[in-house]
Protein backbone atom coordinates (compact mmCIF):
# COMPACT_ATOMS: atom_id res chain seq x y z
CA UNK A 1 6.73 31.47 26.78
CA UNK A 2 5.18 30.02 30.12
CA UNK A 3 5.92 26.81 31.34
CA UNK A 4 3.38 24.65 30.23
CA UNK A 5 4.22 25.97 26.74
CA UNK A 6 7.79 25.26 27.15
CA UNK A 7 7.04 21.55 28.14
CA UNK A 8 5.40 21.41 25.20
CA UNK A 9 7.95 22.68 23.27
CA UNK A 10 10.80 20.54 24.77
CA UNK A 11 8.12 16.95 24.88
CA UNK A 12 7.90 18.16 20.84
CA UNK A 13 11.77 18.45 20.14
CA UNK A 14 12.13 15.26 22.09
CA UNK A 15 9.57 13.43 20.19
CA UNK A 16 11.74 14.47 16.70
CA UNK A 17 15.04 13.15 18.14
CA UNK A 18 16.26 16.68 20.34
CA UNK A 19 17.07 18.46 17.21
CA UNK A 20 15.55 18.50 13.62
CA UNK A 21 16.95 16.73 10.69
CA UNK A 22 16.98 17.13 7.02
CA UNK A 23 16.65 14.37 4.91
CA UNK A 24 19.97 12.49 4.62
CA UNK A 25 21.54 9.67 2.26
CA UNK A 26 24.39 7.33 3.74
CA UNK A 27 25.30 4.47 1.95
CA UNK A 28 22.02 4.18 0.50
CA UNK A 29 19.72 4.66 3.24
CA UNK A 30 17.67 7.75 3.32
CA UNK A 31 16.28 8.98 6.38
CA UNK A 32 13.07 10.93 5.86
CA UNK A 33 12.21 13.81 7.11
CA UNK A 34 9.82 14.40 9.98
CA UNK A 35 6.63 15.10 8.02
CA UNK A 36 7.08 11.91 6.00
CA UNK A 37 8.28 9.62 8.88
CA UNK A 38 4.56 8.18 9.53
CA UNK A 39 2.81 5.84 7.15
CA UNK A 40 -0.03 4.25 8.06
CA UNK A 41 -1.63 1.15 5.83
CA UNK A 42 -5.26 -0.49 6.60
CA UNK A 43 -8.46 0.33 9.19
CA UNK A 44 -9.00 -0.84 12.44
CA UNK A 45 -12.37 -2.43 12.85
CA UNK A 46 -13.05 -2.22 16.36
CA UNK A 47 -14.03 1.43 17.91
CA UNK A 48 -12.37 0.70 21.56
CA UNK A 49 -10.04 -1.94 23.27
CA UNK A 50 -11.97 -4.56 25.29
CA UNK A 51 -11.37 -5.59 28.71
CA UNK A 52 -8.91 -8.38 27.83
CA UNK A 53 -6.56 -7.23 25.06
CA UNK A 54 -4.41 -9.65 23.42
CA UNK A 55 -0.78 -8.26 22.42
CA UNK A 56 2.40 -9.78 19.95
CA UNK A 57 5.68 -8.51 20.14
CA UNK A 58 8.30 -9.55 17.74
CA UNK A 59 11.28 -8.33 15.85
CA UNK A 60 11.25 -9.98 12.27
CA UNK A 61 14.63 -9.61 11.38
CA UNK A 62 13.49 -7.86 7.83
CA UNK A 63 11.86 -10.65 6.87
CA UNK A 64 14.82 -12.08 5.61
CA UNK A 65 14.21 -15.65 6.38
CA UNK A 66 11.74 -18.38 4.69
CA UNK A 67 8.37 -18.62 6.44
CA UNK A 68 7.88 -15.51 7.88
CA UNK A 69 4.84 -14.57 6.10
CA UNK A 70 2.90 -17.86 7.08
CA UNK A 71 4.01 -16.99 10.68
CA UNK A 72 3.10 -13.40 10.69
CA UNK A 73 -0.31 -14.09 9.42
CA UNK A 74 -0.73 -17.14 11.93
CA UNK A 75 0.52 -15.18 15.18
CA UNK A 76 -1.47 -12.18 14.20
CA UNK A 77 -4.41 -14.22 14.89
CA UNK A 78 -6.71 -13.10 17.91
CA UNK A 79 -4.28 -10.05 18.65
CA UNK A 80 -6.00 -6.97 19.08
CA UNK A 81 -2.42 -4.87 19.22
CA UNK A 82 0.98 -6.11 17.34
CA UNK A 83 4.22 -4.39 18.13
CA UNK A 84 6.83 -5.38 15.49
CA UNK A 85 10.63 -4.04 14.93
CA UNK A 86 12.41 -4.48 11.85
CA UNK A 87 9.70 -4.22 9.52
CA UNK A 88 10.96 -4.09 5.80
CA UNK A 89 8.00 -2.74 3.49
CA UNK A 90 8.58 -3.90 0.63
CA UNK A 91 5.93 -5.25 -1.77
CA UNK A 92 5.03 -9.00 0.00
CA UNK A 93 4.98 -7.23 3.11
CA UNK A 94 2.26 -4.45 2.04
CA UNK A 95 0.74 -7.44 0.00
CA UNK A 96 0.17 -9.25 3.39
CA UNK A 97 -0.69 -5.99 5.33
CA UNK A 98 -3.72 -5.68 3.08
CA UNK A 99 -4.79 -9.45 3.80
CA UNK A 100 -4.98 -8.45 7.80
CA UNK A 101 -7.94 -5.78 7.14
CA UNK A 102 -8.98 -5.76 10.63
CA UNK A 103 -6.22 -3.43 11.28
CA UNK A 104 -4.48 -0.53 11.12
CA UNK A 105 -0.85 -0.72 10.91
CA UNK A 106 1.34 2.55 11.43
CA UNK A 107 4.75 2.47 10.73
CA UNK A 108 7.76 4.91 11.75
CA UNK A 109 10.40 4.80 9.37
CA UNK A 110 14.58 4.69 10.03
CA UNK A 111 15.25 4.89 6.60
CA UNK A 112 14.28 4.17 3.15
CA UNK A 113 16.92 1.91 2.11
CA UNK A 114 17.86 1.34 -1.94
CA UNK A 115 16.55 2.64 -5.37
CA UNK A 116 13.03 1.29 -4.39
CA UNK A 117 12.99 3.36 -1.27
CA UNK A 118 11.75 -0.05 1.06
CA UNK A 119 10.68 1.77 4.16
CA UNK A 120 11.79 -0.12 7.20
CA UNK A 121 11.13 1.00 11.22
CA UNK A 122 9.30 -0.35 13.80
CA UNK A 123 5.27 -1.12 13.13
CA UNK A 124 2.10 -1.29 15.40
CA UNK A 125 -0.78 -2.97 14.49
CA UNK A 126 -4.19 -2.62 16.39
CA UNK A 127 -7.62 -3.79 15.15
CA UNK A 128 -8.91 -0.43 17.26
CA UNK A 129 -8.32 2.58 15.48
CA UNK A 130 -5.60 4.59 17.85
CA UNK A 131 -6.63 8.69 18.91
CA UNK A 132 -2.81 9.53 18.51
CA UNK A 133 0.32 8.28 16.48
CA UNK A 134 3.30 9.61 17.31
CA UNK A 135 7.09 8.80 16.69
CA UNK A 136 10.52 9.02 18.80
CA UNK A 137 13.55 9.24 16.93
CA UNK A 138 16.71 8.13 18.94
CA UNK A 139 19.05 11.55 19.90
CA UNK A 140 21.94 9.71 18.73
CA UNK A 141 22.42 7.69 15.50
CA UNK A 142 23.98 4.07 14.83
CA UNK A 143 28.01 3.89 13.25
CA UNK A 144 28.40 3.37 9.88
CA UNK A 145 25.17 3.77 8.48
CA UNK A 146 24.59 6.81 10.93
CA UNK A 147 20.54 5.62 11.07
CA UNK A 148 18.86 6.60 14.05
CA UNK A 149 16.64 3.87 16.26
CA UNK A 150 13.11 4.33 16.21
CA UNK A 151 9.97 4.04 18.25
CA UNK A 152 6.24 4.22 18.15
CA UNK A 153 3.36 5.29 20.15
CA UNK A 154 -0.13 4.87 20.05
CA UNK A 155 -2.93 6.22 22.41
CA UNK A 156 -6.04 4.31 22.91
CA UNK A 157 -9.56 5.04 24.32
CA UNK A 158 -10.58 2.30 26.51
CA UNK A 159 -14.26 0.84 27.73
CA UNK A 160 -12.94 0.82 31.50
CA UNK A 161 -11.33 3.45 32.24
CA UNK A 162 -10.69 7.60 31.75
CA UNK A 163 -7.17 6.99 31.43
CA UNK A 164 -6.02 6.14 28.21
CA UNK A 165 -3.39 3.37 27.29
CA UNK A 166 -0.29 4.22 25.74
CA UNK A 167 1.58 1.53 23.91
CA UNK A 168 5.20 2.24 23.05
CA UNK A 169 6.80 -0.11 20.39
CA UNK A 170 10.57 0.50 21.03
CA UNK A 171 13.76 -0.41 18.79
CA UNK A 172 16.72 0.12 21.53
CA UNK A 173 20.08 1.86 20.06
CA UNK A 174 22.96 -0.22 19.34
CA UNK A 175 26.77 -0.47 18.67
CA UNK A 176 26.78 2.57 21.11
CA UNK A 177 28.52 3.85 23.88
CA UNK A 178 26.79 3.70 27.35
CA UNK A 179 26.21 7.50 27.42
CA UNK A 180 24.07 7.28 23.74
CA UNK A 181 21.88 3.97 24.92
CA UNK A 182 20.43 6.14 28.03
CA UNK A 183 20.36 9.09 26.03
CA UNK A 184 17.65 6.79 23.99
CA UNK A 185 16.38 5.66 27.62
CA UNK A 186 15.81 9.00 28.67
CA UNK A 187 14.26 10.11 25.75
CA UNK A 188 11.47 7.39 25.66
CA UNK A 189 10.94 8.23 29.79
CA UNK A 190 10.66 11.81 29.46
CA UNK A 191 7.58 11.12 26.90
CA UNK A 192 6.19 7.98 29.39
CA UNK A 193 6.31 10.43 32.41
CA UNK A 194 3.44 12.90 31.35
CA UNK A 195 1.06 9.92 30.80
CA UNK A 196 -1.68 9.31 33.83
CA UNK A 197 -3.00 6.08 32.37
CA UNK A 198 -1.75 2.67 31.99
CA UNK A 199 1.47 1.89 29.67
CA UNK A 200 2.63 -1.35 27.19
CA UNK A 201 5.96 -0.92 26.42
CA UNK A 202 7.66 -3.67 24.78
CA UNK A 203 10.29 -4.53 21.72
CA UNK A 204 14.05 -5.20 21.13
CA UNK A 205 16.01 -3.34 23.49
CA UNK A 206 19.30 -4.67 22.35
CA UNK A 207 20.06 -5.11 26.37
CA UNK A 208 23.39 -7.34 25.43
CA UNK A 209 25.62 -5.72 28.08
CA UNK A 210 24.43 -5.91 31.81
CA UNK A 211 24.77 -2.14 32.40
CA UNK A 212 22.38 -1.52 29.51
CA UNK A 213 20.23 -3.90 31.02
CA UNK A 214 20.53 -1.92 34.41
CA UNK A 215 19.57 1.13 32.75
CA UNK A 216 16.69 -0.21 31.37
CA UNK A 217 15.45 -1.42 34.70
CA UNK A 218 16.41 2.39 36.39
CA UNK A 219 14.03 3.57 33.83
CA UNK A 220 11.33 1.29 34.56
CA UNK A 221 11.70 1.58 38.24
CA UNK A 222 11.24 5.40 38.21
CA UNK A 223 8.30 5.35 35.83
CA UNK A 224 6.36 2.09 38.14
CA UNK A 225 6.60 0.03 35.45
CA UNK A 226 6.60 -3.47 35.76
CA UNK A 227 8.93 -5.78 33.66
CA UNK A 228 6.90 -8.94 32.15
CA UNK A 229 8.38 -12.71 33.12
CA UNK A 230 8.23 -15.74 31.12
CA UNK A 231 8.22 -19.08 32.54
CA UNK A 232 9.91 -21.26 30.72
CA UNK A 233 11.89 -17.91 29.11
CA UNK A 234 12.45 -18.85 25.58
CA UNK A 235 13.26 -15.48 24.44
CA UNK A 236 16.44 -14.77 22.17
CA UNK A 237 19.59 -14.00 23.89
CA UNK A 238 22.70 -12.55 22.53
CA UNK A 239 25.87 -13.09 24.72
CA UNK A 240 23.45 -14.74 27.18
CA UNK A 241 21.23 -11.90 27.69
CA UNK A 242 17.38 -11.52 26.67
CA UNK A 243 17.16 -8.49 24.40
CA UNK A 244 12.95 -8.48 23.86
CA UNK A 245 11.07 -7.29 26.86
CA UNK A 246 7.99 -5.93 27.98
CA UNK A 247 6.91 -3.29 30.45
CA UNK A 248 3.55 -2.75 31.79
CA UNK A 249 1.82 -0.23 34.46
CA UNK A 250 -2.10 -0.43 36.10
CA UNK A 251 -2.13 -3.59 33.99
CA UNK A 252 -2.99 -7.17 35.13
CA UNK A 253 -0.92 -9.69 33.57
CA UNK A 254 -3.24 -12.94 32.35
CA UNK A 255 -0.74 -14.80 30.54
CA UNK A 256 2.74 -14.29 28.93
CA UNK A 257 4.08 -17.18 26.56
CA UNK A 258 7.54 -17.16 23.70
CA UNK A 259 7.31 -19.06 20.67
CA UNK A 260 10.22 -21.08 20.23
CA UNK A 261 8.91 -22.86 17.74
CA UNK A 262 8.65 -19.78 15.48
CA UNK A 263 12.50 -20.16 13.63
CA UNK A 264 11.78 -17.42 10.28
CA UNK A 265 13.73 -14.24 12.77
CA UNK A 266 16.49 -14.18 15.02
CA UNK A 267 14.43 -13.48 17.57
CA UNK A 268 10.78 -15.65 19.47
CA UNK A 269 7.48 -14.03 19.32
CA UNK A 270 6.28 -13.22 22.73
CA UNK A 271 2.47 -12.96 23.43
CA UNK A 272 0.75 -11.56 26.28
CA UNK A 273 -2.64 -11.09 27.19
CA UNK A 274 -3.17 -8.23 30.03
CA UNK A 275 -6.70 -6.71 31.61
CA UNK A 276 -7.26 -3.18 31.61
């Protein structure tokens, strides 16, 4: 094996979480195996990204509370990419997936959780069909439930450019030690550090405690990325500390705006528009 082919080897067992895994039930959630991981729901309509793309990021806290249908189908408005964490499938959600037919929306599943088998993971939705899907399972898995921490890429052809965009969707590990959040850190910049073109990276990062938050930043820092401010900074906090974030790299920044007004998750919308 030479060592191109052994990058590829070690980029491929990092992609599927350092180690394979055969499906598992804890307390019932099931975690699927690799080959059943992806699902993907819808088309895009749109053969390449424009100039000005128009991004969502939000974590819907499994669409547990009242309204978050009405909101989800009024912020998805005008977005040509969504990035959302904590997506439950269950039937009103696929219902309302099929309303948005402008896109394609690819999930990567956690778990399957109950006798129905909801799928639930983190979900990217782009009205331009993606040239690659591809999932990151954390290394290390959550207590209790012993679920791993998910994340999503997609690879985009652009109109600008030769360099293609990568957007990363990311669900940060939590109720961990320090050790198992950069092992999840380290995993998601090993994959960002063979990409030449530009990078979106945004989700819930679960940055509570100021070292993960360093960590987060180290990661950035070594990969040029460049960590999106809001001004006013509505964004949801836990223990006064923003947990949503968004990276970008060879991306201009138009706008950036939270949604305070949004109450149906624990945590605000943000929307950015960038320029390739």
């Amino acid at each position: 094996m030479n060592n191109r082919q052994l990058t590829a080897f070690l980029k491929q067992l990092n992609r599927l979480g350092q180690s394979p895994h055969s499906p598992k039930k804890l307390l019932g959630h099931k975690i699927p195996p690799e080959d059943k991981v992806l699902l993907s729901y819808g088309r895009a309509s749109s053969p390449l990204l424009q100039k000005r793309v128009n991004i969502l990021v939000w974590n819907m806290f499994k669409a547990k509370k009242k309204g978050w249908a009405d909101d989800l189908i009024s912020l998805v408005s005008n977005k040509d990419i969504i990035l959302l964490q904590e997506a439950y499938l269950r039937p009103v959600m696929e219902n309302l997936l099929a309303q948005t037919s402008l896109f394609q929306w690819d999930l990567a599943q956690g778990f399957q959780r109950g006798k129905k088998k909801v799928s639930a993971g983190v979900m990217t939705g782009s009205i331009t069909r993606p040239n690659e899907v591809f999932f990151l399972r954390s290394p290390d898995r959550e207590p209790l439930l012993k679920t791993p921490k998910m994340a999503i890429g997609t690879i985009y052809k652009t109109n600008n450019s030769y360099k293609n965009l990568l957007v990363l969707n990311v669900h940060g590990i939590n109720f961990v030690s320090l050790n198992k959040f950069k092992n999840h850190m380290l995993q998601l910049e090993m994959e960002m550090a063979g990409h030449e073109g530009p990078i979106i990276m945004g989700g819930d990062f679960n940055t509570w405690l100021p070292k993960r938050s360093c960590c987060l930043e180290a990661m950035a820092d070594n990969l040029g990325l460049k960590l999106l401010d809001l001004s006013p900074d509505n964004r949801s906090r836990h223990l006064g500390r923003i947990l949503d974030h968004v990276f970008t790299r060879d991306l201009k920044v138009i706008s950036a705006a939270c949604h305070p007004e949004v109450k149906s998750s624990d945590h605000q919308p943000i929307e950015i528009t960038i320029e390739l």
